[in-house]
Protein backbone atom coordinates (compact mmCIF):
# COMPACT_ATOMS: atom_id res chain seq x y z
CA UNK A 1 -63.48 12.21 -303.57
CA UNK A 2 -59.99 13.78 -305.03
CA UNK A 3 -58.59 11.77 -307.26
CA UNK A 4 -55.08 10.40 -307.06
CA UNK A 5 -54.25 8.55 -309.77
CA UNK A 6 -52.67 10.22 -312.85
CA UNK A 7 -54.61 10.75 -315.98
CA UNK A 8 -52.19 10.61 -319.28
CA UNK A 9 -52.92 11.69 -322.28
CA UNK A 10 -51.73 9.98 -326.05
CA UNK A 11 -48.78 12.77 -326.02
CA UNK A 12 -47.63 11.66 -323.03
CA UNK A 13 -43.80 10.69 -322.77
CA UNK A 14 -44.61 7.92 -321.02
CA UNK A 15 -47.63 6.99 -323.53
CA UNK A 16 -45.18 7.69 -326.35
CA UNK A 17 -42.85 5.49 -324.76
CA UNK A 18 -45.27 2.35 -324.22
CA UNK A 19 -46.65 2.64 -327.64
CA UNK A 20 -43.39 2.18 -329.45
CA UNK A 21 -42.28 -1.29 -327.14
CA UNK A 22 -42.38 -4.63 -328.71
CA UNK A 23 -45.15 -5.35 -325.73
CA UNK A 24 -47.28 -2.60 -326.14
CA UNK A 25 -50.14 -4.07 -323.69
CA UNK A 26 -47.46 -5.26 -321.18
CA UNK A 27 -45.71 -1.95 -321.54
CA UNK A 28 -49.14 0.19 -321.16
CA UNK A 29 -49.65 -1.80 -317.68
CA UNK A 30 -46.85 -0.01 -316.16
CA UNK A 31 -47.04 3.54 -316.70
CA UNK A 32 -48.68 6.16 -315.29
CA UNK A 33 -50.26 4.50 -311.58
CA UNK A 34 -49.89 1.09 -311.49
CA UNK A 35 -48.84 -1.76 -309.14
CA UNK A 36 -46.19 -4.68 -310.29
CA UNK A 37 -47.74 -7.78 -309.60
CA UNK A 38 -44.71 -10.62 -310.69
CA UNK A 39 -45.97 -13.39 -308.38
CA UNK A 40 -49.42 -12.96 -307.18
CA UNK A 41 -51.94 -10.08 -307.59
CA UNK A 42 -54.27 -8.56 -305.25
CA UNK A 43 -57.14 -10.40 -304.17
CA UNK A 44 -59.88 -8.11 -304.39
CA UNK A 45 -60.30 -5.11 -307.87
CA UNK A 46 -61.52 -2.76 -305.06
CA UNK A 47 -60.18 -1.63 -301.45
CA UNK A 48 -61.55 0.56 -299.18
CA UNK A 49 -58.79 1.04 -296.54
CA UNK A 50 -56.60 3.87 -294.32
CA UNK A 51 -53.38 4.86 -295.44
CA UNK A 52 -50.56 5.65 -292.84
CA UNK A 53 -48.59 9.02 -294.69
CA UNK A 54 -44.85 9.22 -293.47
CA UNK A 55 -42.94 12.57 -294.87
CA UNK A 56 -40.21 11.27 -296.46
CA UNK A 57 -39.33 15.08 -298.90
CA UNK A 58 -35.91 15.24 -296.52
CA UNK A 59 -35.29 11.18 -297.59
CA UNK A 60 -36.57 7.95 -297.99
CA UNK A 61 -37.20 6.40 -293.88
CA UNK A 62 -35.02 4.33 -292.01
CA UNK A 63 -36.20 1.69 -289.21
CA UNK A 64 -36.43 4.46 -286.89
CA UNK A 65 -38.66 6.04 -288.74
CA UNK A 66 -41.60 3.35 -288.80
CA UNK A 67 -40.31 2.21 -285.26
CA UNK A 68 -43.51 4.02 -284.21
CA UNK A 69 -46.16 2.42 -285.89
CA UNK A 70 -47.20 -0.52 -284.06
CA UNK A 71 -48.79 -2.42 -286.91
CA UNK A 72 -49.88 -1.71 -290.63
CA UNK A 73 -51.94 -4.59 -290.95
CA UNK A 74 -55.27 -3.86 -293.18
CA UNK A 75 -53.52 -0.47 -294.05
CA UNK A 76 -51.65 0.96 -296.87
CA UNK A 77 -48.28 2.64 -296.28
CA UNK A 78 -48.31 5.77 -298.07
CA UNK A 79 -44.75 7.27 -298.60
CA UNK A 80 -44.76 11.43 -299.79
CA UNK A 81 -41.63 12.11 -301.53
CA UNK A 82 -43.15 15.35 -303.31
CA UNK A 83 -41.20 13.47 -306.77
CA UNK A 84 -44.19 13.42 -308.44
CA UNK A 85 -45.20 17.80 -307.34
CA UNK A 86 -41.26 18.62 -307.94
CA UNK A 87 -39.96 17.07 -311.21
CA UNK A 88 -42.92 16.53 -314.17
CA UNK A 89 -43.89 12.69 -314.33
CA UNK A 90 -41.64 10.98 -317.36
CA UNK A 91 -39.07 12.96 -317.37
CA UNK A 92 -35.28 12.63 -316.65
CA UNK A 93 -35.70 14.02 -313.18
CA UNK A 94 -37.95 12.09 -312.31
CA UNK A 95 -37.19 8.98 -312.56
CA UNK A 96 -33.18 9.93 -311.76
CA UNK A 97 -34.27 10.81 -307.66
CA UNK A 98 -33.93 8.20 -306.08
CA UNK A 99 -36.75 6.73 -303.87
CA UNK A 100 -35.39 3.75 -303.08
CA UNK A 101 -35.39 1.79 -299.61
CA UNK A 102 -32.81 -0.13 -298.14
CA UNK A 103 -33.74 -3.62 -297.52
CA UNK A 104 -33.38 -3.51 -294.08
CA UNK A 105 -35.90 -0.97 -293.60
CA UNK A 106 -38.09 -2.81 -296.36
CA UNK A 107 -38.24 -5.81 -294.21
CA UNK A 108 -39.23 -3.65 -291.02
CA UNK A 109 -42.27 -2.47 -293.24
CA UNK A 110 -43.55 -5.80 -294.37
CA UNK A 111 -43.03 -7.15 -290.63
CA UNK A 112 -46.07 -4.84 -289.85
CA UNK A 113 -48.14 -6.15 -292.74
CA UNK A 114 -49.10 -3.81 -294.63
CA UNK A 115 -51.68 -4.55 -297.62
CA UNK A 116 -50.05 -1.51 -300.13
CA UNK A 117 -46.91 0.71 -300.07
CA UNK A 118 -48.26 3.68 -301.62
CA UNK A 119 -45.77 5.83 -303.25
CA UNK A 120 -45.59 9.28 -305.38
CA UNK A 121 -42.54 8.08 -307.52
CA UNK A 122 -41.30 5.59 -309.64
CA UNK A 123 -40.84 2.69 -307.27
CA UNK A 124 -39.00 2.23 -303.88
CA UNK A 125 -35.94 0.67 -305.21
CA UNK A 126 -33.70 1.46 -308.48
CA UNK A 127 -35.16 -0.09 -311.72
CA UNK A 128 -34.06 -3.43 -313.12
CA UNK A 129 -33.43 -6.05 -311.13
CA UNK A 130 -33.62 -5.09 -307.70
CA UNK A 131 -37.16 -3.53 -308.35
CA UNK A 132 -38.73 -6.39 -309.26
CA UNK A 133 -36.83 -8.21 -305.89
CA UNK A 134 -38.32 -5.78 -303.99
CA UNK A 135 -41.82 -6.03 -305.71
CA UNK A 136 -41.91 -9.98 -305.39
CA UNK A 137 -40.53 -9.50 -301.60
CA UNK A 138 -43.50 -7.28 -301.14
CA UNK A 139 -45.51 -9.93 -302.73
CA UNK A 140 -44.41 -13.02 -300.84
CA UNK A 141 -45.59 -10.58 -297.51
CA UNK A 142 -49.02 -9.95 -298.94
CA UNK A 143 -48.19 -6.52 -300.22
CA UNK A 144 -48.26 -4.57 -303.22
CA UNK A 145 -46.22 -1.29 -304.69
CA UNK A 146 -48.59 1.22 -305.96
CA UNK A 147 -45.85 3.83 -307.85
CA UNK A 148 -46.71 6.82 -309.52
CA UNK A 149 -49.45 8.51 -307.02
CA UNK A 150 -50.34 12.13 -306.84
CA UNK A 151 -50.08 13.11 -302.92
CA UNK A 152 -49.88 16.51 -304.05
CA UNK A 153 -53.55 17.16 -301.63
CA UNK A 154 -51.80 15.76 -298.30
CA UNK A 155 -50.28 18.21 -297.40
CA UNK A 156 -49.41 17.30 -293.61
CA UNK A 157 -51.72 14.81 -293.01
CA UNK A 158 -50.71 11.95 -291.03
CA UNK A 159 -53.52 10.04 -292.15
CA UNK A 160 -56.37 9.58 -295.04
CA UNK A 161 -58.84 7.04 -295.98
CA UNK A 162 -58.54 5.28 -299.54
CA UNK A 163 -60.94 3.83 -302.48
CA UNK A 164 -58.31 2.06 -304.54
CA UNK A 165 -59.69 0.25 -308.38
CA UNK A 166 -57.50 -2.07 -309.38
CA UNK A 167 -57.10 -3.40 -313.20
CA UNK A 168 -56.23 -7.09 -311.58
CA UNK A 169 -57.56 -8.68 -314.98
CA UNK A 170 -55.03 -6.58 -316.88
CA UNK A 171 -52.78 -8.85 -319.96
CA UNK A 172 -49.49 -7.47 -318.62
CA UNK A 173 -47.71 -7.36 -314.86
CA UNK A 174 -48.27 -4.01 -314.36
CA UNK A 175 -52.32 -3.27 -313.41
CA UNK A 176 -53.56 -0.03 -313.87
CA UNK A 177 -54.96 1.80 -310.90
CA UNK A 178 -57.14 4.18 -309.16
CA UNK A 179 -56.79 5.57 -305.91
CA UNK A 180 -59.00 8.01 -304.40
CA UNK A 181 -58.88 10.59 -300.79
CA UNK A 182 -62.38 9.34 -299.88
């Protein structure tokens, strides 16, 4: 199994970072890879499911871009920016590229019901407040955002095959995952 989830260390930024917040737990929950869960969280601590991999280095896709795929039910949409191979996770860069989808295109995602949207940045719409829209519109369509993957090993693969660990028990809205090429 290859290992996708990020392993931080104490000296971490982002570590750094969480440590000095007023929340320190609830802060923890949502670095490195995690999922948002603001409404509901997932049902089950482990998945074993395929992931779908559109190639989105040249831009985030449009509706003709998932056009194609006939259904994402069961499935987890996995979305390869190459954020997390070009700028260093935590740093300025990058969490300045944007990665975010237009809601249009959102809603053409969730119409094909996926159970994740797998991505190798820091979310798939700006932070604040239209993040957590997005994440509790994901939510309401039986989805969750995994952010902050390393798809570094899929090269051109249109497919893989998942094991995904999620911290569902976790004190904050942010669960700490695991995500495995199985």
């Amino acid at each position: 199994m290859k290992r996708l989830h990020l392993i931080l260390n104490e000296d971490s930024p982002a570590i750094q970072w969480a440590n000095v917040q007023a929340d320190k737990i609830g802060a923890r929950g949502h670095v490195g890879t995690h999922l948002d869960c603001y409404t509901t969280v997932p049902e089950k601590e482990e998945y074993k499911i395929d992931g779908i991999i559109i190639d989105c280095k040249a831009g985030m896709p449009l509706i003709e871009n998932i056009e194609h795929i006939a259904s994402l039910e069961n499935v987890a949409l996995i979305l390869h920016t190459c954020n997390l191979e070009e700028n260093r996770y935590g740093t300025e860069e990058y969490f300045n590229k944007d990665t975010s989808l237009c809601e249009e295109t959102l809603n053409a995602i969730l119409s094909k019901k996926p159970l994740f949207i797998i991505i190798d940045s820091h979310g798939i719409a700006t932070k604040g407040a239209k993040h957590i829209m997005f994440d509790k519109l994901c939510e309401k369509n039986g989805c969750h955002v995994i952010e902050n993957v390393d798809l570094s090993c899929v090269g051109n693969l249109e497919t893989i095959r998942l094991k995904i660990l999620i911290s569902i028990h976790h004190p904050s809205t942010g669960k700490p995952c695991e995500l495995y090429c199985i």
